[in-house]
C-alpha atoms as a PDB file:
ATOM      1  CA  UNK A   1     113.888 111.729  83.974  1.00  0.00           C
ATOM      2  CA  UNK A   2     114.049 108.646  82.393  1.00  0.00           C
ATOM      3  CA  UNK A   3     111.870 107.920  79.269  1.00  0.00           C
ATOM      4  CA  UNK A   4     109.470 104.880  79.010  1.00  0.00           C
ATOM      5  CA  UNK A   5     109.062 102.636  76.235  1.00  0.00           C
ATOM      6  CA  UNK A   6     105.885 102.284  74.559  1.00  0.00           C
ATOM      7  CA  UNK A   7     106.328  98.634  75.894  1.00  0.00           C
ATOM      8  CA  UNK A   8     106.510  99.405  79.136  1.00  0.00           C
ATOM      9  CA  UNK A   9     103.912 102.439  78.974  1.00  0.00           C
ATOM     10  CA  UNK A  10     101.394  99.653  77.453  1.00  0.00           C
ATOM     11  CA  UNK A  11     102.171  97.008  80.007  1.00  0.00           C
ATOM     12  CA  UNK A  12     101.764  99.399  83.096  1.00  0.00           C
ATOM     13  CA  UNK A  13      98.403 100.564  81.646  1.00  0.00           C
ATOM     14  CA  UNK A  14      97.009  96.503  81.585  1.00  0.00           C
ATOM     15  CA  UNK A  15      98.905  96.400  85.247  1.00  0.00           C
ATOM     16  CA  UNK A  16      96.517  98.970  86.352  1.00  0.00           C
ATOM     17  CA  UNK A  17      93.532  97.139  85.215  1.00  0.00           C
ATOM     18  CA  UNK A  18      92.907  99.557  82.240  1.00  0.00           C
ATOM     19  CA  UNK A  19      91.520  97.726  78.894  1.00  0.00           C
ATOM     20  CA  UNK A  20      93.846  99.359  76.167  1.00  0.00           C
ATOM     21  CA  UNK A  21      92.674  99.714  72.722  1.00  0.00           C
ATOM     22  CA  UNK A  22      94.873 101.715  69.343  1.00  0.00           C
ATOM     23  CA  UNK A  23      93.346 105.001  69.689  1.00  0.00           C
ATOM     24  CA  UNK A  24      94.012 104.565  73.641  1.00  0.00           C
ATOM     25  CA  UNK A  25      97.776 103.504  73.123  1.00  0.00           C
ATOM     26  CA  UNK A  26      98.555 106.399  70.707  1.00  0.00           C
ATOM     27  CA  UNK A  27      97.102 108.947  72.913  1.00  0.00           C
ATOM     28  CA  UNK A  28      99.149 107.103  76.119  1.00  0.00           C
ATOM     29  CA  UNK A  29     102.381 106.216  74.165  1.00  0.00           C
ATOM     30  CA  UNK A  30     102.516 107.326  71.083  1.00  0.00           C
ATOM     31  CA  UNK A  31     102.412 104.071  69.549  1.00  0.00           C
ATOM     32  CA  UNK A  32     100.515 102.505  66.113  1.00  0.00           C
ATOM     33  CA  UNK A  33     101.734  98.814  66.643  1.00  0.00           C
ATOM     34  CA  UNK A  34      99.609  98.109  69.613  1.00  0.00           C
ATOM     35  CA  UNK A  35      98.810  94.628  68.029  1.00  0.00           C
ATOM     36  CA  UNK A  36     103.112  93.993  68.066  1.00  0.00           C
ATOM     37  CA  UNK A  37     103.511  95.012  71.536  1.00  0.00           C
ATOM     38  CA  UNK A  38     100.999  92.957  72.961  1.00  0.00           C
ATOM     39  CA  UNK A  39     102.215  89.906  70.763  1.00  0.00           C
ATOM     40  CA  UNK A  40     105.291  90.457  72.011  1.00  0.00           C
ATOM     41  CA  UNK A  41     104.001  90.777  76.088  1.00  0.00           C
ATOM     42  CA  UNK A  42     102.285  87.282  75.488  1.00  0.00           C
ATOM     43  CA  UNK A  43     104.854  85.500  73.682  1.00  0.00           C
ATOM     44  CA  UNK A  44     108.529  86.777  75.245  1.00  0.00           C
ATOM     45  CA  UNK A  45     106.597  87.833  78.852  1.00  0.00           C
ATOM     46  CA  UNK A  46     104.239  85.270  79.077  1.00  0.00           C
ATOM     47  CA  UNK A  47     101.529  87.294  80.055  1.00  0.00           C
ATOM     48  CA  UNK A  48      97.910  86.200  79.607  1.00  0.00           C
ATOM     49  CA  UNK A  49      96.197  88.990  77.683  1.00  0.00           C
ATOM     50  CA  UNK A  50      92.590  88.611  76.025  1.00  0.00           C
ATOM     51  CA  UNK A  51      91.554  90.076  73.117  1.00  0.00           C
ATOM     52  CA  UNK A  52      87.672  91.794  72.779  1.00  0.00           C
ATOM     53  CA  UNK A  53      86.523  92.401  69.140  1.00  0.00           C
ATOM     54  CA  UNK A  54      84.637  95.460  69.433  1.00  0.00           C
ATOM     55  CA  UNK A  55      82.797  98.138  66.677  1.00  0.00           C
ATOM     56  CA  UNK A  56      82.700 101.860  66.825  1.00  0.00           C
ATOM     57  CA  UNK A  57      79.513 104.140  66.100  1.00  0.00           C
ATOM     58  CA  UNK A  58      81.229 104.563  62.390  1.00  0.00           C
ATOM     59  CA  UNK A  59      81.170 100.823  61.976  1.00  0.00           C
ATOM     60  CA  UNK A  60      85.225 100.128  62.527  1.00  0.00           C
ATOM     61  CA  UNK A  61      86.507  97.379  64.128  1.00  0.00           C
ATOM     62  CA  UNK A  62      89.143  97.238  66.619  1.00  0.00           C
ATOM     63  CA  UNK A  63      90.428  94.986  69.280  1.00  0.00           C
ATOM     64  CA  UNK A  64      90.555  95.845  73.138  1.00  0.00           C
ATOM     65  CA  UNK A  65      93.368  94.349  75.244  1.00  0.00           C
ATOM     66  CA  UNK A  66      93.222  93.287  79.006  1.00  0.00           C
ATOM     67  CA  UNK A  67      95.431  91.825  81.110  1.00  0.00           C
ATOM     68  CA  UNK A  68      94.240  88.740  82.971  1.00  0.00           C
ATOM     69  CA  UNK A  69      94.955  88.982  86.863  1.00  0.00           C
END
């Protein structure tokens, strides 16, 4: 069995139609640069991905990533 890359873990979660935020991504794919990999999906794979500010009940901010289809 072949292992996936966080990459390609992250990008088959947006394929899906699943908004993917950094608690989401370490939980899927064990990875804390969720900003880098979708930088790196819009800019070398020149996918259209928004970005959603959003604020959890202990007042952090963090960003939620879709994939435009």
């Amino acid at each position: 069995m072949q292992k996936v890359s966080q990459k390609e873990g992250i990008l088959k979660l947006l394929k899906q139609g699943i908004s993917v935020n950094p608690k989401m991504a370490m939980q899927a794919v064990g990875s804390m640069r969720l900003a880098a990999i979708i930088h790196d999906l819009r800019h070398n794979h020149n996918l259209e991905i928004t970005t959603t500010k959003e604020t959890s009940n202990t007042g952090n901010r963090f960003a939620v990533y879709t994939l435009v289809q």
